[in-house]
C-alpha atoms as a PDB file:
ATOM      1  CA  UNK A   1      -9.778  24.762  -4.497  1.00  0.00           C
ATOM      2  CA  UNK A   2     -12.279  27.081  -2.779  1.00  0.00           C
ATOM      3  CA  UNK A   3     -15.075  25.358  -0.536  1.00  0.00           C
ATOM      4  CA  UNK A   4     -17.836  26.765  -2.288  1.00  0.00           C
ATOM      5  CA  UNK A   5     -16.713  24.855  -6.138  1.00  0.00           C
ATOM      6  CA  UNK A   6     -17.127  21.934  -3.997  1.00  0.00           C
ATOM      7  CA  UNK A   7     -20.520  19.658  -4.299  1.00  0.00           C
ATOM      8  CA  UNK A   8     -22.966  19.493  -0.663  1.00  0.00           C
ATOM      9  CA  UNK A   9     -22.089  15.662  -1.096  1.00  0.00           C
ATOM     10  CA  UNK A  10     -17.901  16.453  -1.292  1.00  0.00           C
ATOM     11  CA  UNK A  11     -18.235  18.535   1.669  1.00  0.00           C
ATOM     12  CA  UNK A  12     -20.283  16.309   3.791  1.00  0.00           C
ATOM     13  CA  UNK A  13     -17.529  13.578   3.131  1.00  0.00           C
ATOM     14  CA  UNK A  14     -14.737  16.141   3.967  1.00  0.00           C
ATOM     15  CA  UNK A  15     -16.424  16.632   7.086  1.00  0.00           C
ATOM     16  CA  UNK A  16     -17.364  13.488   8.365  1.00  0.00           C
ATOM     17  CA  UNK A  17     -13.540  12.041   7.223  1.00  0.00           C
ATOM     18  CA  UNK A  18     -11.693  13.201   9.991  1.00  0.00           C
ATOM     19  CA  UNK A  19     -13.776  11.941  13.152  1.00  0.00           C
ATOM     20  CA  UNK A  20     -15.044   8.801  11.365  1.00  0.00           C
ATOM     21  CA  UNK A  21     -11.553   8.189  11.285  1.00  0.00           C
ATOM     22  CA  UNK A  22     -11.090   8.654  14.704  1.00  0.00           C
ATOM     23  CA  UNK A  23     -13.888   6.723  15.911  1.00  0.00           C
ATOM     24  CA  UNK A  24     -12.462   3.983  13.946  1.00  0.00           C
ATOM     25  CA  UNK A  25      -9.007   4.162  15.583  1.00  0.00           C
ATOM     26  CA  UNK A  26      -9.885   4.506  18.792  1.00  0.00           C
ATOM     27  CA  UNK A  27     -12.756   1.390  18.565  1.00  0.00           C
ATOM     28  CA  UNK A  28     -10.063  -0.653  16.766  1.00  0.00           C
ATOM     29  CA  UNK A  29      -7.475  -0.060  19.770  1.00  0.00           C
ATOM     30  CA  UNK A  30      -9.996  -0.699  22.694  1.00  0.00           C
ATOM     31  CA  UNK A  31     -10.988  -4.279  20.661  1.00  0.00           C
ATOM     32  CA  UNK A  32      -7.159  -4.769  20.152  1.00  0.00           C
ATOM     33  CA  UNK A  33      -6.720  -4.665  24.242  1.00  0.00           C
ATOM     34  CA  UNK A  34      -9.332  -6.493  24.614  1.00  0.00           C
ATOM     35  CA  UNK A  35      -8.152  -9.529  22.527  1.00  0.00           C
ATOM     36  CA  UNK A  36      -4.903  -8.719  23.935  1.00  0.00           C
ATOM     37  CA  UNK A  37      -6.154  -9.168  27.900  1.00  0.00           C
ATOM     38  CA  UNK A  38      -8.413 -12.789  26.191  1.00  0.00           C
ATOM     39  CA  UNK A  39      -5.724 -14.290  25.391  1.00  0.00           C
ATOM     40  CA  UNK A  40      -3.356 -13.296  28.264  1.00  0.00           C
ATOM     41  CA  UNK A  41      -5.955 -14.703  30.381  1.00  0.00           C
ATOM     42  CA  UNK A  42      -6.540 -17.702  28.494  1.00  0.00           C
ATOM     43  CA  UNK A  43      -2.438 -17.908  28.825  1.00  0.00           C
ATOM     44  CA  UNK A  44      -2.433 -17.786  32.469  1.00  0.00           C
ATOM     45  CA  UNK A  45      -5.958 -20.184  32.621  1.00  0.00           C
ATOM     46  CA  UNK A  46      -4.283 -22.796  30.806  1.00  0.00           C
ATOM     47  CA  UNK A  47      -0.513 -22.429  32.518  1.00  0.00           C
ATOM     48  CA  UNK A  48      -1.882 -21.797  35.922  1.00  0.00           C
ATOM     49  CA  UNK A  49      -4.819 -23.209  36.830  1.00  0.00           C
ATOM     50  CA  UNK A  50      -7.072 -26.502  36.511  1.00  0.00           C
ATOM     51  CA  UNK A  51      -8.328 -25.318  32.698  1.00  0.00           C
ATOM     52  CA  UNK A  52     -11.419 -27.306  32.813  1.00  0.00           C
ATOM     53  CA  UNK A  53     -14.439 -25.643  31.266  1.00  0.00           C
ATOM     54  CA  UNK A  54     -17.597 -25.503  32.970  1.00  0.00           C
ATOM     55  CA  UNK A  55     -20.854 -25.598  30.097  1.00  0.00           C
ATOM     56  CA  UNK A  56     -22.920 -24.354  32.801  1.00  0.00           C
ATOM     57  CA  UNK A  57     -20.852 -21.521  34.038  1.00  0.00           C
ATOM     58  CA  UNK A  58     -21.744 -17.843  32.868  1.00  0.00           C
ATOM     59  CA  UNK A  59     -18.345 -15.993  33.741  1.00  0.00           C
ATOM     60  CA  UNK A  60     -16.331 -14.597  31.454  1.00  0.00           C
ATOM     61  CA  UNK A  61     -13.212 -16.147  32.817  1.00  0.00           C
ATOM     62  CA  UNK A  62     -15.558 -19.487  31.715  1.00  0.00           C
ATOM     63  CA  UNK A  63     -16.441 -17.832  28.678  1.00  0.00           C
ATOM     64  CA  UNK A  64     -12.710 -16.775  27.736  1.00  0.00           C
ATOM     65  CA  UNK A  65     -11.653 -19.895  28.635  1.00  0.00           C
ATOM     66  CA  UNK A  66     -14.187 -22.185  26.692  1.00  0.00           C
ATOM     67  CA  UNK A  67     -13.848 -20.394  23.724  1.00  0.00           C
ATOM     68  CA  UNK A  68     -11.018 -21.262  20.901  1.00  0.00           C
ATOM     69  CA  UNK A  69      -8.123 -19.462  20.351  1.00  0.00           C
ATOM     70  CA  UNK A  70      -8.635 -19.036  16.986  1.00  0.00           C
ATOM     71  CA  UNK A  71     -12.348 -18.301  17.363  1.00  0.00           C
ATOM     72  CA  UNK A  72     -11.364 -15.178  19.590  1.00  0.00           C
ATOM     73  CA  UNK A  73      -9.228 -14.034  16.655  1.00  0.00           C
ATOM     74  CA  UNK A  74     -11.911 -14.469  14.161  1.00  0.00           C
ATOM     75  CA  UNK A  75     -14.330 -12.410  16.256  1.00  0.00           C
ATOM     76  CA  UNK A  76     -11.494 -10.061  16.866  1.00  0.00           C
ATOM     77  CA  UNK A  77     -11.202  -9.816  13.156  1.00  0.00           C
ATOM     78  CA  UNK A  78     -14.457  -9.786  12.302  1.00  0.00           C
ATOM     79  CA  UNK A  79     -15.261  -6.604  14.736  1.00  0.00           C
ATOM     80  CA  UNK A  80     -12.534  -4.934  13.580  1.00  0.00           C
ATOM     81  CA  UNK A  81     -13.531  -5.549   9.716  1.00  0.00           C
ATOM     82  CA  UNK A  82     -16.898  -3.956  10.594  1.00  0.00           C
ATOM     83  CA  UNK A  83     -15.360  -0.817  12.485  1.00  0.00           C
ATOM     84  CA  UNK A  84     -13.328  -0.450   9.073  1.00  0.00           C
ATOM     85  CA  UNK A  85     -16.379  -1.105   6.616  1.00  0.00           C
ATOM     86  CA  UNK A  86     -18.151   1.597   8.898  1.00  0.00           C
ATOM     87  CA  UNK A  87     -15.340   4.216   8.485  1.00  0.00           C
ATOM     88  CA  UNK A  88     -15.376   3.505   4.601  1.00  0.00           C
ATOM     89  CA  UNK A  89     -19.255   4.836   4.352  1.00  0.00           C
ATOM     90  CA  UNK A  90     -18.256   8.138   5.934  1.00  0.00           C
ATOM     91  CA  UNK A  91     -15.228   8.989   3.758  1.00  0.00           C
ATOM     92  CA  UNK A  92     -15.150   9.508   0.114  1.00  0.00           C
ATOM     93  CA  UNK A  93     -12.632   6.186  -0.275  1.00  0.00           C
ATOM     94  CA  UNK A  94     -15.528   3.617  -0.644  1.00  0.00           C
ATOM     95  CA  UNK A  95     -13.569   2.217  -3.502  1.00  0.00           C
ATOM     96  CA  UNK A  96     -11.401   0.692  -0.506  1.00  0.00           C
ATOM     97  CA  UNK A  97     -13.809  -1.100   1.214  1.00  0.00           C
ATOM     98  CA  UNK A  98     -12.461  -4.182  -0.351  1.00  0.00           C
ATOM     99  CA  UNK A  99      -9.878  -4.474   2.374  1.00  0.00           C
ATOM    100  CA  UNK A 100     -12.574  -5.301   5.015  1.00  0.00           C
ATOM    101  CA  UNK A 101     -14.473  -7.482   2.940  1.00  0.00           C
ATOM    102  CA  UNK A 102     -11.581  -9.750   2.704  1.00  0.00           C
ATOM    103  CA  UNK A 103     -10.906  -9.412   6.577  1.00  0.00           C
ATOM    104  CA  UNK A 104     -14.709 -10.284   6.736  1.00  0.00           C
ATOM    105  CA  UNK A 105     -14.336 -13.196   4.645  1.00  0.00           C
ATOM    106  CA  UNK A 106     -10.940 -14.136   6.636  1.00  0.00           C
ATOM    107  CA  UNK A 107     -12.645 -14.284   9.752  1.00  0.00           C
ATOM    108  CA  UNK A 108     -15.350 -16.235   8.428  1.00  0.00           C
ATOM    109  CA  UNK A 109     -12.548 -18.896   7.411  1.00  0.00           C
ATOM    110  CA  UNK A 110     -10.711 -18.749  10.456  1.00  0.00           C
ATOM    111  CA  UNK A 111     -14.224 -19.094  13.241  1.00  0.00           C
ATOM    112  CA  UNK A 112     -14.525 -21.989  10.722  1.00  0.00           C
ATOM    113  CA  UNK A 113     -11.750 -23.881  11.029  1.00  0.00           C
ATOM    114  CA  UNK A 114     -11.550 -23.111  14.716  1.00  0.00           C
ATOM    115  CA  UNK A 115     -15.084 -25.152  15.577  1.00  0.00           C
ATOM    116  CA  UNK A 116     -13.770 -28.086  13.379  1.00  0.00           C
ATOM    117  CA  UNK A 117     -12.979 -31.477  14.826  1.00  0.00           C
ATOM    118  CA  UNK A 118     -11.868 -34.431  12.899  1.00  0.00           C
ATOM    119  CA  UNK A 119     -15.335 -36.481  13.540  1.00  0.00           C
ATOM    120  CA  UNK A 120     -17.265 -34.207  11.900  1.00  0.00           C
ATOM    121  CA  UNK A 121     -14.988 -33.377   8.791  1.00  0.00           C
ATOM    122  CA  UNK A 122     -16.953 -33.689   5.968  1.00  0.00           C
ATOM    123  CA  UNK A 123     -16.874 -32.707   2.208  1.00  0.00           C
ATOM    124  CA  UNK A 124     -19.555 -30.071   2.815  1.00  0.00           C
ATOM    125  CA  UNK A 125     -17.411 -28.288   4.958  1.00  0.00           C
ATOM    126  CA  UNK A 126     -14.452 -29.213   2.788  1.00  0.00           C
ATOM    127  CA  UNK A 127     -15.888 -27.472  -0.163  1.00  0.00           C
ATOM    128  CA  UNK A 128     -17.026 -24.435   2.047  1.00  0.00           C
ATOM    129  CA  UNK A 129     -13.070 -23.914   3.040  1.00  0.00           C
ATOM    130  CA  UNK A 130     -12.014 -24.010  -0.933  1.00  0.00           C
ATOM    131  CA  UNK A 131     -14.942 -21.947  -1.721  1.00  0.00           C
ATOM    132  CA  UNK A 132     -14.021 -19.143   1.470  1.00  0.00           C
ATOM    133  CA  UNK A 133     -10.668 -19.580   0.525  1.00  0.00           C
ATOM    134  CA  UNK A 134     -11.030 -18.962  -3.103  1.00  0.00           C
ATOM    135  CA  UNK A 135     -12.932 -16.110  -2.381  1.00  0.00           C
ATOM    136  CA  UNK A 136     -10.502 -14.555  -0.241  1.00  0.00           C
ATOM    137  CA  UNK A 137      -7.718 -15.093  -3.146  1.00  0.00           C
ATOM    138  CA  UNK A 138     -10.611 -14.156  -5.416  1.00  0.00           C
ATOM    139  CA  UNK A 139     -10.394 -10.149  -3.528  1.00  0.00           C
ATOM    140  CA  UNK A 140      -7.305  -9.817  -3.189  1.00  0.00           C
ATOM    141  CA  UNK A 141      -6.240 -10.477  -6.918  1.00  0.00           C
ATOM    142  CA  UNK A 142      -9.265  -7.786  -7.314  1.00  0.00           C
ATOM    143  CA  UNK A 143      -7.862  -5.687  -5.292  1.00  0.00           C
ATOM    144  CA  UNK A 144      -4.760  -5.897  -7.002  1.00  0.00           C
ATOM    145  CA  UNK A 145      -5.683  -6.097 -10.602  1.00  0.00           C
ATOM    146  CA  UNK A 146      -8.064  -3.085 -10.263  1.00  0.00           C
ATOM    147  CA  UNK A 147      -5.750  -0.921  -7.634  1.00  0.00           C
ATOM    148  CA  UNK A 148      -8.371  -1.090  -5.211  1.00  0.00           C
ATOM    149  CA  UNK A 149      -6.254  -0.458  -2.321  1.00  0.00           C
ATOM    150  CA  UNK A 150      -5.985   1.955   0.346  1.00  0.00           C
ATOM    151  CA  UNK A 151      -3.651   4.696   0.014  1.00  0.00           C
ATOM    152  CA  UNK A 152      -1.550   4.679   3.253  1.00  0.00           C
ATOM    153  CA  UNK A 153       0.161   8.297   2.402  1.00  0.00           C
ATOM    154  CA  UNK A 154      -3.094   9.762   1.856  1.00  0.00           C
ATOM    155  CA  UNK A 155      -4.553  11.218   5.193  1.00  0.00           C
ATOM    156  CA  UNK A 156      -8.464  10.743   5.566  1.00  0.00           C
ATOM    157  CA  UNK A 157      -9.428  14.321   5.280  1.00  0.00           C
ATOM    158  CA  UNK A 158      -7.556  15.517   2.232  1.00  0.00           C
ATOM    159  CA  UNK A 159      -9.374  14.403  -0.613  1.00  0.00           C
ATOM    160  CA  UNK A 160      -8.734  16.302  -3.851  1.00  0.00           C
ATOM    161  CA  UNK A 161     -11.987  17.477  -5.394  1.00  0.00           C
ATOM    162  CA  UNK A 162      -9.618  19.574  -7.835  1.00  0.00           C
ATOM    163  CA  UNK A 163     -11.062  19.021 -11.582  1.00  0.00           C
ATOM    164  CA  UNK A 164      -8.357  20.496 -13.019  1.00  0.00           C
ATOM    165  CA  UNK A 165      -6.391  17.102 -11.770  1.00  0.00           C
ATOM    166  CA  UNK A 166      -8.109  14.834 -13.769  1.00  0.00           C
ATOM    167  CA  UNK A 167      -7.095  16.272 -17.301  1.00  0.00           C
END
């Protein structure tokens, strides 16, 4: 198909595909090594030293080592579900953005359960769990009812604008 059949709209999303893409990958990989080096430090904290945490303290070994395990995941998780939701309003595959909703909603669950405590269980926060939960389960039979999800073969930048396709 030539470049000129193509809408302003079809080209802009052409164009942007590729480096959005990019940008994604390579934010995605520096907050993977980041979680990676957390948790390696919150390893050696708790194997190696005292690992008593200091309220007042403003460090980041503090910080790292205050902080849940799981609640570093659900950040983790949560910043990577935004990097992916960004990449899906540059590219033409907005009809996939269902797969960082449900990491969204995921981490959401997960920073929940990681600030509970058994004293302050209650059927408020009960019901928010089924009702996260059931959402999650909610998207992903969505996702999979309505084919909503993302191609793996498909490369970001080759989107076929080809009408002749369709019939």
């Amino acid at each position: 198909m030539n470049n000129q059949d193509m809408s302003p709209a079809a080209r802009l999303y052409r164009f942007a595909a590729r480096p959005s893409y990019l940008v994604k990958v390579i934010c995605q990989m520096i907050l993977g090594v980041g979680i990676a080096i957390a948790l390696i430090a919150k390893v050696y904290m708790f194997v190696l030293t005292d690992y008593q945490c200091v309220a007042d303290s403003l460090s980041l070994g503090n910080k790292i080592r205050c902080t849940n395990t799981l609640a570093i995941m659900a950040y983790g998780l949560a910043l990577s579900a935004g990097f992916e939701l960004a990449f899906r309003m540059f590219s033409d595959g907005l009809h996939a953005s269902i797969d960082p909703i449900i990491a969204g909603v995921s981490s959401a669950l997960l920073l929940i359960v990681a600030s509970l405590a058994l004293d302050n269980a209650t059927w408020q926060i009960a019901m928010l769990l089924a009702s996260l939960t059931f959402t999650v389960v909610a998207l992903l039979f969505c996702r999979e009812r309505f084919d909503l999800k993302i191609n793996r073969e498909q490369k970001p930048d080759r989107h076929s604008y080809d009408a002749d396709r369709s019939l």
